[in-house]
C-alpha atoms as a PDB file:
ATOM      1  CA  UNK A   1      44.495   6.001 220.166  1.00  0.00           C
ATOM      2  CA  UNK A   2      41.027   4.656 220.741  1.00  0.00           C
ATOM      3  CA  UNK A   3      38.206   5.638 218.466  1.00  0.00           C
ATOM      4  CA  UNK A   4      34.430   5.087 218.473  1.00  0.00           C
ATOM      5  CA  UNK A   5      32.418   4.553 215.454  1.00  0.00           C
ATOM      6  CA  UNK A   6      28.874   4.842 215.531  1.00  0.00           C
ATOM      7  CA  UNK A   7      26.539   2.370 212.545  1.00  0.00           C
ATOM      8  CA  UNK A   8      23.270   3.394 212.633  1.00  0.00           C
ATOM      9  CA  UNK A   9      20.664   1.603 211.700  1.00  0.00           C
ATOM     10  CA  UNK A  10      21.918  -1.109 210.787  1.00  0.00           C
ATOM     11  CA  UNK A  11      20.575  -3.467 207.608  1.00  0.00           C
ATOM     12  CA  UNK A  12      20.592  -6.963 207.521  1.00  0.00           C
ATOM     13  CA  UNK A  13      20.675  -8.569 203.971  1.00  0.00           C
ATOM     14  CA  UNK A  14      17.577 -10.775 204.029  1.00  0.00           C
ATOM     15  CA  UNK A  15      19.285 -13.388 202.021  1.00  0.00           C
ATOM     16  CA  UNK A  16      22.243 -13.977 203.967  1.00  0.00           C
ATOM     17  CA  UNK A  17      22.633 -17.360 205.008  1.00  0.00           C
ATOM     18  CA  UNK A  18      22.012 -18.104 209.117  1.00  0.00           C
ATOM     19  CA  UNK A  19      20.637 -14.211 209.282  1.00  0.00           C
ATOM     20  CA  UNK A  20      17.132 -13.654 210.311  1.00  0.00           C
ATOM     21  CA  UNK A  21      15.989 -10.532 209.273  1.00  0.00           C
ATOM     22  CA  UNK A  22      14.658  -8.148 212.112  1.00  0.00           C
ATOM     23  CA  UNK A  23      14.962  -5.417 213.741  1.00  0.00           C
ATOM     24  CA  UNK A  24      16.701  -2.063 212.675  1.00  0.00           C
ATOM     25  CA  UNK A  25      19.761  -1.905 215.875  1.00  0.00           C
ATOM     26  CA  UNK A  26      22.500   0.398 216.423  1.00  0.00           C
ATOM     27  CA  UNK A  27      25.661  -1.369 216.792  1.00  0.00           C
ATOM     28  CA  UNK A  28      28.420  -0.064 218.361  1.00  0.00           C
ATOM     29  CA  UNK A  29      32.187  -1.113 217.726  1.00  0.00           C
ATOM     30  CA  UNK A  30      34.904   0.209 219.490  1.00  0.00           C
ATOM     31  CA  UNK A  31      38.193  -0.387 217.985  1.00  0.00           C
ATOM     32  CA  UNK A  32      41.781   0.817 218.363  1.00  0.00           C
ATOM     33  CA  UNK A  33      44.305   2.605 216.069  1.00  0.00           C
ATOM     34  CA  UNK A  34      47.822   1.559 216.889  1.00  0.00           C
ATOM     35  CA  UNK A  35      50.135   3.136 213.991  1.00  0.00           C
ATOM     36  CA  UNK A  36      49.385   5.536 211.014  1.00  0.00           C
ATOM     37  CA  UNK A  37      51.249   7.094 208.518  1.00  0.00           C
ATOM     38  CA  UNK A  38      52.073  10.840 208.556  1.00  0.00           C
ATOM     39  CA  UNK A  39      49.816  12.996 207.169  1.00  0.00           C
ATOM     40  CA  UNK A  40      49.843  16.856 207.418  1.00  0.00           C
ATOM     41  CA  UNK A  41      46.245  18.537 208.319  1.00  0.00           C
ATOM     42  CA  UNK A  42      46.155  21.597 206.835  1.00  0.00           C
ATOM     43  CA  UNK A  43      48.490  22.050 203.568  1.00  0.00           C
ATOM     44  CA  UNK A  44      50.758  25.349 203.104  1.00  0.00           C
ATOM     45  CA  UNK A  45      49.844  28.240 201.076  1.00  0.00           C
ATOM     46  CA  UNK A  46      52.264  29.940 198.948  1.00  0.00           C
ATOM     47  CA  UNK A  47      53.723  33.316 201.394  1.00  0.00           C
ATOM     48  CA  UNK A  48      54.799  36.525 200.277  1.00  0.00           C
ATOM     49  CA  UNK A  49      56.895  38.792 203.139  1.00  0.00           C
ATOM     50  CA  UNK A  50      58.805  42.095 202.444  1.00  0.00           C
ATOM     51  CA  UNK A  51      62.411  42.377 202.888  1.00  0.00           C
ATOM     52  CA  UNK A  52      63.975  43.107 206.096  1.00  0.00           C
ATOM     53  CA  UNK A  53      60.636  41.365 207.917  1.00  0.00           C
ATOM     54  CA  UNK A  54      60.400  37.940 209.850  1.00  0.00           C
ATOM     55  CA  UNK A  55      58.316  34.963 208.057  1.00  0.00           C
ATOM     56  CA  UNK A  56      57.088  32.581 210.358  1.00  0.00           C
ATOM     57  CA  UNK A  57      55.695  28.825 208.563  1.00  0.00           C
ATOM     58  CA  UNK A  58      53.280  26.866 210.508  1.00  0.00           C
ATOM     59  CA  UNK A  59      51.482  23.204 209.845  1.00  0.00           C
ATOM     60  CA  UNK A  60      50.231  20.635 211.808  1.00  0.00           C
ATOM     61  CA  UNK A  61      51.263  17.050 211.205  1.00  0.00           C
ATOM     62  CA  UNK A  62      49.659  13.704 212.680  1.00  0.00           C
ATOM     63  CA  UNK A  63      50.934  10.140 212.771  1.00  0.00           C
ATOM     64  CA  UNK A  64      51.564   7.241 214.988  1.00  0.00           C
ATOM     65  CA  UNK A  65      54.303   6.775 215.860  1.00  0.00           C
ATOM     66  CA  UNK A  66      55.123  10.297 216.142  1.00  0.00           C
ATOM     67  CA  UNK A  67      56.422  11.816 212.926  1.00  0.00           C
ATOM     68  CA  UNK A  68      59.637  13.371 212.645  1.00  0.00           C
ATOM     69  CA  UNK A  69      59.463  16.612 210.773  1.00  0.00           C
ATOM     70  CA  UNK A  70      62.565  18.211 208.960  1.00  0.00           C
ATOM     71  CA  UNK A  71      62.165  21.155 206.769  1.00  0.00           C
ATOM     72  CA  UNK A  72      64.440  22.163 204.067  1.00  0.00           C
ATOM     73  CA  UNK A  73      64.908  25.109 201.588  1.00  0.00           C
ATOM     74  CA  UNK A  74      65.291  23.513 197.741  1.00  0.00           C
ATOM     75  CA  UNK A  75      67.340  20.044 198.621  1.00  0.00           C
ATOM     76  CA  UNK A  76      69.218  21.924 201.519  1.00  0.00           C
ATOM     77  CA  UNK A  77      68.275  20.520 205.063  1.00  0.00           C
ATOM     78  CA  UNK A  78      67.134  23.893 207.345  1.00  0.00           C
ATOM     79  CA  UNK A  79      69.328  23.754 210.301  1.00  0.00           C
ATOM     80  CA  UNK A  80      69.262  26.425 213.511  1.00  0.00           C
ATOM     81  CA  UNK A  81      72.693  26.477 213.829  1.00  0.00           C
ATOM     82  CA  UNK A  82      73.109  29.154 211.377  1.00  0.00           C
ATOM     83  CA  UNK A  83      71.275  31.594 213.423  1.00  0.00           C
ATOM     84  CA  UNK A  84      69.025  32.385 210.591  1.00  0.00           C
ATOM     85  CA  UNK A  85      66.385  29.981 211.324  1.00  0.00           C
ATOM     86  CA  UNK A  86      64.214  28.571 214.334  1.00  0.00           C
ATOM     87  CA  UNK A  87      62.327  25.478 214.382  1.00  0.00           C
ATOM     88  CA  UNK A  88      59.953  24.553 217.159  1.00  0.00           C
ATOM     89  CA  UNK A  89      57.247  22.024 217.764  1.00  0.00           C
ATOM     90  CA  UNK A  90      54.865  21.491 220.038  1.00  0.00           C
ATOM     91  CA  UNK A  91      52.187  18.856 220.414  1.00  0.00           C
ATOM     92  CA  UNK A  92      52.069  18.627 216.519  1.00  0.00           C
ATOM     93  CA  UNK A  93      52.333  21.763 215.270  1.00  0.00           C
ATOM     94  CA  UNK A  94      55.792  22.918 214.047  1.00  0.00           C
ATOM     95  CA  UNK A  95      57.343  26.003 212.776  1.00  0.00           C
ATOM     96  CA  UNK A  96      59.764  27.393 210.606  1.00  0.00           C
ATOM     97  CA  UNK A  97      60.882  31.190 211.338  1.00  0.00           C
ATOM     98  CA  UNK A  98      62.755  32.737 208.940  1.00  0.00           C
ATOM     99  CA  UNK A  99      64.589  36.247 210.530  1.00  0.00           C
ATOM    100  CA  UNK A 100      65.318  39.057 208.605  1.00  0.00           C
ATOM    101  CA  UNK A 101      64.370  38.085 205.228  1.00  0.00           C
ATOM    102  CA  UNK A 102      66.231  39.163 202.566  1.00  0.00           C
ATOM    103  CA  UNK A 103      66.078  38.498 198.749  1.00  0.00           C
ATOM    104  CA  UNK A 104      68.185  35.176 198.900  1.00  0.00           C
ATOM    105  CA  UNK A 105      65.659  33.491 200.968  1.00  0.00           C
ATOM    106  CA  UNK A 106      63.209  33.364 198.595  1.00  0.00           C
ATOM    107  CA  UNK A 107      62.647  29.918 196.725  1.00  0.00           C
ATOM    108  CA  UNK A 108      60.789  26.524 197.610  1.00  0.00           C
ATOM    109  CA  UNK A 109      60.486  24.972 200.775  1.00  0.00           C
ATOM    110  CA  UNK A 110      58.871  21.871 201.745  1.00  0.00           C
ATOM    111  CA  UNK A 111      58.471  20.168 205.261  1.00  0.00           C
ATOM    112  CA  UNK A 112      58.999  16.288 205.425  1.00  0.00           C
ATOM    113  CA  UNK A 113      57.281  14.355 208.089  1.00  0.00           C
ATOM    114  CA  UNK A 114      58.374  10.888 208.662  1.00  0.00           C
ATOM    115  CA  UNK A 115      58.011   7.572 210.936  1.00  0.00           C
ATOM    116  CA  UNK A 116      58.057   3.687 210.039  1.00  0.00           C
ATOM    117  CA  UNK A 117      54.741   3.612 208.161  1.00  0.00           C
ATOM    118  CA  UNK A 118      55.834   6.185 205.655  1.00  0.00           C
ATOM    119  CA  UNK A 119      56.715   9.726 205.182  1.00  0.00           C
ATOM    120  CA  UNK A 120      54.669  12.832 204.005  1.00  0.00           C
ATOM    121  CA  UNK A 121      55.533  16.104 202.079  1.00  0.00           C
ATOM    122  CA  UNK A 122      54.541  19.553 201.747  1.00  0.00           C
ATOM    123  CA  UNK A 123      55.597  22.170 199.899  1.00  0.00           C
ATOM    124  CA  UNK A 124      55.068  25.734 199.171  1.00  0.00           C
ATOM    125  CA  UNK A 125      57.006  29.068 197.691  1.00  0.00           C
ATOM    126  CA  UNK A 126      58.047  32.087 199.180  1.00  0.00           C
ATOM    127  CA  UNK A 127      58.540  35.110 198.040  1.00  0.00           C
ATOM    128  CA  UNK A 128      60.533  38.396 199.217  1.00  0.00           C
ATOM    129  CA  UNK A 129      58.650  41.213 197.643  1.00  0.00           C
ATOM    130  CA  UNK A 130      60.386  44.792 197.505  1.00  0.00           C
ATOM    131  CA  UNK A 131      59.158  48.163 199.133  1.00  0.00           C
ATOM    132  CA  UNK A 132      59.078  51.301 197.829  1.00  0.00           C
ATOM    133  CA  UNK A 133      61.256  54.003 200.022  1.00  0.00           C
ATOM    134  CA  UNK A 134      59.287  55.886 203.135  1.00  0.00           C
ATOM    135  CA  UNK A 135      60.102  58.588 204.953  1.00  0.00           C
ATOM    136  CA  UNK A 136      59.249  58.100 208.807  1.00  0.00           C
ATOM    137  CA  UNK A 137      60.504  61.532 209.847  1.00  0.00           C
ATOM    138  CA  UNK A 138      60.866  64.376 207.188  1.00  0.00           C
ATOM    139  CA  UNK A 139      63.334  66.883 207.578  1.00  0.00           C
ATOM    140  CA  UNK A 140      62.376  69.999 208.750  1.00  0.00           C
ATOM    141  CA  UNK A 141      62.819  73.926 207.696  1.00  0.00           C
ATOM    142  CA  UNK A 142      66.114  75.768 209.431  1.00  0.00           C
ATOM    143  CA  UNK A 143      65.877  79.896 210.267  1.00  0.00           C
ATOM    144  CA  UNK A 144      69.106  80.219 211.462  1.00  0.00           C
ATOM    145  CA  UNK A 145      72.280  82.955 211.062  1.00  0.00           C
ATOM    146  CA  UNK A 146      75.305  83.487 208.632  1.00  0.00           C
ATOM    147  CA  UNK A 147      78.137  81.504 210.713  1.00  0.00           C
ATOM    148  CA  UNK A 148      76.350  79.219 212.520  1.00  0.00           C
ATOM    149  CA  UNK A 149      75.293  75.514 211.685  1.00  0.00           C
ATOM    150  CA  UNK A 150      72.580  73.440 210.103  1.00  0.00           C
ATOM    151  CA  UNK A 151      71.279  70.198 210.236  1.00  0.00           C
ATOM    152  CA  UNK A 152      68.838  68.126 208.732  1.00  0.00           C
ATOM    153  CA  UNK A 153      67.683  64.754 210.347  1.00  0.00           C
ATOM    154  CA  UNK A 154      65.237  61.906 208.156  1.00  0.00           C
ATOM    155  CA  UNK A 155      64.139  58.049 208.633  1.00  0.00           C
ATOM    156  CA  UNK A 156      63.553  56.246 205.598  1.00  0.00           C
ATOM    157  CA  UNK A 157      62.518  52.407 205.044  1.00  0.00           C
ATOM    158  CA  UNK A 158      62.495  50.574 201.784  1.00  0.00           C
ATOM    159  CA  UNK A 159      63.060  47.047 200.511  1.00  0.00           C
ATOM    160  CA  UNK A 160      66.201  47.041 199.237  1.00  0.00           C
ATOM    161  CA  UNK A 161      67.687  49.703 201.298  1.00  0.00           C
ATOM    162  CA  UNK A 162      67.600  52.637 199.697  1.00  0.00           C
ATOM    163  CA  UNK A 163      70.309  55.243 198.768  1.00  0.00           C
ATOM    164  CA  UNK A 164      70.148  58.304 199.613  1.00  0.00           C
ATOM    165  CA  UNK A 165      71.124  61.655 197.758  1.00  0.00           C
ATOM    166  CA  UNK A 166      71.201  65.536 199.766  1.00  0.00           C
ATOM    167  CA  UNK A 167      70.587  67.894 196.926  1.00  0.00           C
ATOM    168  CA  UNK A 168      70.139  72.274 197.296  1.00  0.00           C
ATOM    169  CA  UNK A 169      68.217  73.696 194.948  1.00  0.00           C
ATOM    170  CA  UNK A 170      68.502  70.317 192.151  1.00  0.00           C
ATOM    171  CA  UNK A 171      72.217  70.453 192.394  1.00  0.00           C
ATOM    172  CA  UNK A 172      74.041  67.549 194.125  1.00  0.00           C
ATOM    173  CA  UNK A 173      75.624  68.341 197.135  1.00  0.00           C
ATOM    174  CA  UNK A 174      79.903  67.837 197.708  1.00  0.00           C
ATOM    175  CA  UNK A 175      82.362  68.428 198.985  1.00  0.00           C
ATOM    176  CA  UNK A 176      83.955  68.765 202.519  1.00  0.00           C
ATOM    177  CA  UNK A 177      81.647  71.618 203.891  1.00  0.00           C
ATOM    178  CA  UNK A 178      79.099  68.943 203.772  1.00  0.00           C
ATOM    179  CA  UNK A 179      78.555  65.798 206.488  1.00  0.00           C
ATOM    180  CA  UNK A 180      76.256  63.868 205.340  1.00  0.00           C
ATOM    181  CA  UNK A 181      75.837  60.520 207.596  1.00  0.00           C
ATOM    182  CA  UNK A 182      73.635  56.944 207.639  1.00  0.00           C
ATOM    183  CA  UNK A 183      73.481  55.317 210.753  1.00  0.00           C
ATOM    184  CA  UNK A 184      72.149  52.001 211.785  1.00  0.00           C
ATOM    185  CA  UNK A 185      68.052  51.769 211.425  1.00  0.00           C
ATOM    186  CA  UNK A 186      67.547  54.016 208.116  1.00  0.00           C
ATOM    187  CA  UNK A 187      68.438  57.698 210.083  1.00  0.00           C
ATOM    188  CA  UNK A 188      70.169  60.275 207.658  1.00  0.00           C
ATOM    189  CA  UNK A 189      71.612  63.106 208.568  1.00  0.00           C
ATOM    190  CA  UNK A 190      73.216  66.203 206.430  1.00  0.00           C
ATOM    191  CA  UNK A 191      75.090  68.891 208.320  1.00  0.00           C
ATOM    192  CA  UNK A 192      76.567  72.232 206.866  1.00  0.00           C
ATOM    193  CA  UNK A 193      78.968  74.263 209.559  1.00  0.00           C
ATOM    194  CA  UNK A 194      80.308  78.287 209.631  1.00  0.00           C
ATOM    195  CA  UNK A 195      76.696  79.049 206.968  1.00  0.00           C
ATOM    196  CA  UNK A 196      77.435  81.347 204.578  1.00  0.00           C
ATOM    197  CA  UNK A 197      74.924  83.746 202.647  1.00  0.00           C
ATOM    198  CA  UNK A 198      74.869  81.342 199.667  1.00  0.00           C
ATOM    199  CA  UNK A 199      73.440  78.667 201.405  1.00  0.00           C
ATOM    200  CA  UNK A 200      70.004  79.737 201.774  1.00  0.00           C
ATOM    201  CA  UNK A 201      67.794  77.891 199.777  1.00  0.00           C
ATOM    202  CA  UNK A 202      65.448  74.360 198.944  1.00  0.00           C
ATOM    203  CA  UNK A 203      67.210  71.307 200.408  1.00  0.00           C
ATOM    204  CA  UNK A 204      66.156  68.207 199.573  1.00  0.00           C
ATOM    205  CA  UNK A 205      66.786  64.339 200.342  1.00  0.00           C
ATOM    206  CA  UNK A 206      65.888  61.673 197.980  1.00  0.00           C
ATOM    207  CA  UNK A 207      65.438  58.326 198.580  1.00  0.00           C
ATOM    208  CA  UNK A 208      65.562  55.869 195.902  1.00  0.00           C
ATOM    209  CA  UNK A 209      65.454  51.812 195.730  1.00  0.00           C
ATOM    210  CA  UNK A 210      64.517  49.235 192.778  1.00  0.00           C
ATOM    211  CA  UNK A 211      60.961  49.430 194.170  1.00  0.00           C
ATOM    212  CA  UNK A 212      60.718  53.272 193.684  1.00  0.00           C
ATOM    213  CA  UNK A 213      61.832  56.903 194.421  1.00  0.00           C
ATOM    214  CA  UNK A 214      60.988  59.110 197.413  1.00  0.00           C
ATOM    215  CA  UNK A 215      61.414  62.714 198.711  1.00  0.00           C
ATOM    216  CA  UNK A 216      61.626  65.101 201.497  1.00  0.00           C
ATOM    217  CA  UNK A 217      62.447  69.127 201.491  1.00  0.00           C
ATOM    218  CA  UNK A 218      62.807  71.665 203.424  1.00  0.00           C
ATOM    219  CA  UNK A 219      64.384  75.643 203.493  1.00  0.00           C
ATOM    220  CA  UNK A 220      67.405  77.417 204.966  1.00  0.00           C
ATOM    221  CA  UNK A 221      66.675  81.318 205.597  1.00  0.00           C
ATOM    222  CA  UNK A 222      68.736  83.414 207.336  1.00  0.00           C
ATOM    223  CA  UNK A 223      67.083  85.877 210.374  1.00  0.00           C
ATOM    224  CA  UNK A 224      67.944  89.598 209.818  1.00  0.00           C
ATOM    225  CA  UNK A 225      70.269  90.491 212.961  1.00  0.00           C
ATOM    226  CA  UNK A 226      69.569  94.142 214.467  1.00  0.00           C
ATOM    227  CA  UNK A 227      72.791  96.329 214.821  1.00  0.00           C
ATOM    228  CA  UNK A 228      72.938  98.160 217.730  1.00  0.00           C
ATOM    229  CA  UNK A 229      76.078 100.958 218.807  1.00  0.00           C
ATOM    230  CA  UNK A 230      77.857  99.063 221.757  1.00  0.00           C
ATOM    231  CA  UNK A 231      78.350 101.211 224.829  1.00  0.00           C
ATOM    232  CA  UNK A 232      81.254 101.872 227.206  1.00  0.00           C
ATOM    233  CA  UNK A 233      83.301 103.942 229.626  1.00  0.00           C
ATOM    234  CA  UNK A 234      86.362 104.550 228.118  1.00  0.00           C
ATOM    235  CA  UNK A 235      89.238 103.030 230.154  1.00  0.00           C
ATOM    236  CA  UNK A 236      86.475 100.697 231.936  1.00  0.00           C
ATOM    237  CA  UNK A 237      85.508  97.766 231.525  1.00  0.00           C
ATOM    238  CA  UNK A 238      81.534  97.680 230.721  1.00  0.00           C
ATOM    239  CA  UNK A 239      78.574  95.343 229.850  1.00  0.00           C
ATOM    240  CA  UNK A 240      77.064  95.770 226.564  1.00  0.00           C
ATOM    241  CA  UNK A 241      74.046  98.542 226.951  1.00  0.00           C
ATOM    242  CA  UNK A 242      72.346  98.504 224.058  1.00  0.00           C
ATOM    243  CA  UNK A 243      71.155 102.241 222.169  1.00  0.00           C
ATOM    244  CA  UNK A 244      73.712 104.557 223.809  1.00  0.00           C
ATOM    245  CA  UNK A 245      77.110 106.026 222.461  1.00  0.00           C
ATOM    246  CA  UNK A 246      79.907 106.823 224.063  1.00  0.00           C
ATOM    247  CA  UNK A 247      83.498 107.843 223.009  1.00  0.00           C
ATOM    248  CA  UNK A 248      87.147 107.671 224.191  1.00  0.00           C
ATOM    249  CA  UNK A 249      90.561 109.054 223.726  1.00  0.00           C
ATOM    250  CA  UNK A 250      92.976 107.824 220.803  1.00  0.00           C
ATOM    251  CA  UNK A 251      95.524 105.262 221.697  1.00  0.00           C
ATOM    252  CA  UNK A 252      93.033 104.097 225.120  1.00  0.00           C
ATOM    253  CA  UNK A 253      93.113 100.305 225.421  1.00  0.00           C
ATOM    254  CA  UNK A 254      88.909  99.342 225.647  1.00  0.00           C
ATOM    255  CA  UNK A 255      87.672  96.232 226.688  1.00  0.00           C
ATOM    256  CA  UNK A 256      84.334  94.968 225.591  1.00  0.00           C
ATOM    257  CA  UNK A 257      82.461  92.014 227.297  1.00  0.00           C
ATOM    258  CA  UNK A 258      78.983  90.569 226.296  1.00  0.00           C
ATOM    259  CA  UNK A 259      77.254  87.403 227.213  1.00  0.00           C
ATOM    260  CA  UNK A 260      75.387  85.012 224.359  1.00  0.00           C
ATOM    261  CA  UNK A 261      71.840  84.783 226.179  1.00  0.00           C
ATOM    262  CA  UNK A 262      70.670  82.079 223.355  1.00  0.00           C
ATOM    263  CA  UNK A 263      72.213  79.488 221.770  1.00  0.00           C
ATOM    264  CA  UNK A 264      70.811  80.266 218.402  1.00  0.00           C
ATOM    265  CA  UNK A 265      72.216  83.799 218.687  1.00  0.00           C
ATOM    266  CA  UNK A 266      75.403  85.325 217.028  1.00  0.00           C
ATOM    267  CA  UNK A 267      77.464  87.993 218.616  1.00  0.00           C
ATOM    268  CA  UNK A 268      79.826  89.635 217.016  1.00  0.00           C
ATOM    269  CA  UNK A 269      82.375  92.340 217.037  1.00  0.00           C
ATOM    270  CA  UNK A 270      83.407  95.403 214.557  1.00  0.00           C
ATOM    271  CA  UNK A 271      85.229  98.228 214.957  1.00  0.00           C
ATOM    272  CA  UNK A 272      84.789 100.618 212.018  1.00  0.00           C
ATOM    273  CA  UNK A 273      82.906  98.747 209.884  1.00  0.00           C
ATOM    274  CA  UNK A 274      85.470  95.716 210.127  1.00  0.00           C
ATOM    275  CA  UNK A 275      84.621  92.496 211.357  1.00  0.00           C
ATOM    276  CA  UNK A 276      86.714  91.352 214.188  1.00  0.00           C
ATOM    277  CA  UNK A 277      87.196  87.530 214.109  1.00  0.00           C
ATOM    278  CA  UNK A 278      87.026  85.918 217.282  1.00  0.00           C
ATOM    279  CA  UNK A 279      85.337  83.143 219.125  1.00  0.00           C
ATOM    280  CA  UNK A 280      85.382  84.435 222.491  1.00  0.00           C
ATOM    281  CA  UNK A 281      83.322  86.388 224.183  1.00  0.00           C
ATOM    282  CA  UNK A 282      85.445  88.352 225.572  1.00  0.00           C
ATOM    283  CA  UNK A 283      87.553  90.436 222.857  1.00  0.00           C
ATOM    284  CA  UNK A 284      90.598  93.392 223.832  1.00  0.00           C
ATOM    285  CA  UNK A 285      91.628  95.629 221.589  1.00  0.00           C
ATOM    286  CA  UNK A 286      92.990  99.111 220.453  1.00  0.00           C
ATOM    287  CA  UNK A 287      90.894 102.209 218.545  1.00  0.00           C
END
């Protein structure tokens, strides 16, 4: 490494011995630098990062020969191999990436730079600070019809992962007719099959974590189905016309056929005032 230093002007000390005093000159010198201890440019600050996030460390060291630079966490050598961390370098500044931080990475870290003149240390702390729970998606109200299904669908983030608790109307939900599922990336899901009456009301889902306490809620209501008289030719078969009567003989076998035209809609069958239970369509019988 070559540097240049500039003296300007320069003052003679008139009673130096074999000096004649003159002149103000500028002098230049030229010298060269051929080793120098490590030294790092720019010292770390202390670094706070939420859980769950990636911290990336950064500093750039100089030195000739070229330093080497380890990094550890407390006394413990930082090594790559353990997937959790990646060191790079390049053309003096070097990193330290720490990937998905959780609450046992936190401590003191320093970075050690090193070559035959000496060595050079840096340290710092970090800290893994907690979040509060946050719903991405909220879950969302449900018209829907006594048999049929519900099922409510949240995101929530929070650092430490947060529980999560389905509750209707401030009563904890059990049992087997409700599914309640977590999968991977904070989704929650809570699913009720074959609704009943009772289960209209407030549902809500509470998320809750060391950091703090969050909520969602929504409604189940049932829509009011129309009855209508279902029509046929007795000892035909017929489609459903709706707003018509017709009658047939005692002991006459009847069939009735009627197609679902939405999803979200329930057909169903009676025959004097009794519910018939079936899942077809399609449904024989005798009157």
């Amino acid at each position: 490494m070559v540097v240049s230093l500039d003296v300007f002007p320069l003052a003679f000390l008139e009673q130096a011995a074999g000096l004649a005093a003159g002149e103000n000159e500028d002098v230049k010198i030229d010298f060269q630098v051929t080793e120098m201890p490590p030294r790092f440019a720019v010292p770390f600050a202390d670094v706070e990062v939420t859980e769950g996030l990636e911290a990336v460390f950064e500093c750039v060291v100089t030195g000739t020969p070229v330093p080497v630079v380890q990094w550890f966490r407390g006394d413990t050598c930082v090594t790559p191999a353990t997937g959790k961390y990646v060191v790079s370098q390049k053309e003096g500044l070097h990193s330290l990436k720490v990937q998905n931080v959780g609450p046992s990475d936190g401590g003191w870290y320093h970075c050690r730079a090193m070559n035959r003149l000496g060595e050079a240390i840096c340290s710092f702390e970090f800290q893994v600070t907690e979040a509060p729970p946050k719903f991405l998606r909220l879950i969302s109200d449900c018209s829907t019809f006594v048999g049929a299904s519900a099922c409510f669908q949240c995101l929530v983030t929070g650092s430490p992962h947060p529980s999560v608790r389905w509750y209707k109307d401030g009563v904890l939900l059990e049992g087997d007719r409700y599914c309640v599922q977590e999968e991977q990336g904070g989704c929650h899901s809570l699913t009720i099959e074959n609704l009943m009456q009772s289960d209209s009301g407030q549902y809500k889902c509470i998320a809750t974590n060391r950091a703090g306490t969050a909520e969602t809620s929504a409604v189940i209501s049932f829509e009011i189905l129309n009855v209508f008289m279902l029509s046929f030719t007795a000892g035909k078969n017929a489609a459903l016309i709706l707003g018509a009567l017709f009658f047939i003989s005692l002991g006459m076998k009847t069939t009735l056929c009627g197609h679902i035209c939405a999803p979200s809609k329930l057909l169903t069958y009676s025959c004097k005032d009794i519910l018939i239970d079936t899942h077809l369509c399609r449904t024989n019988f005798f009157v």
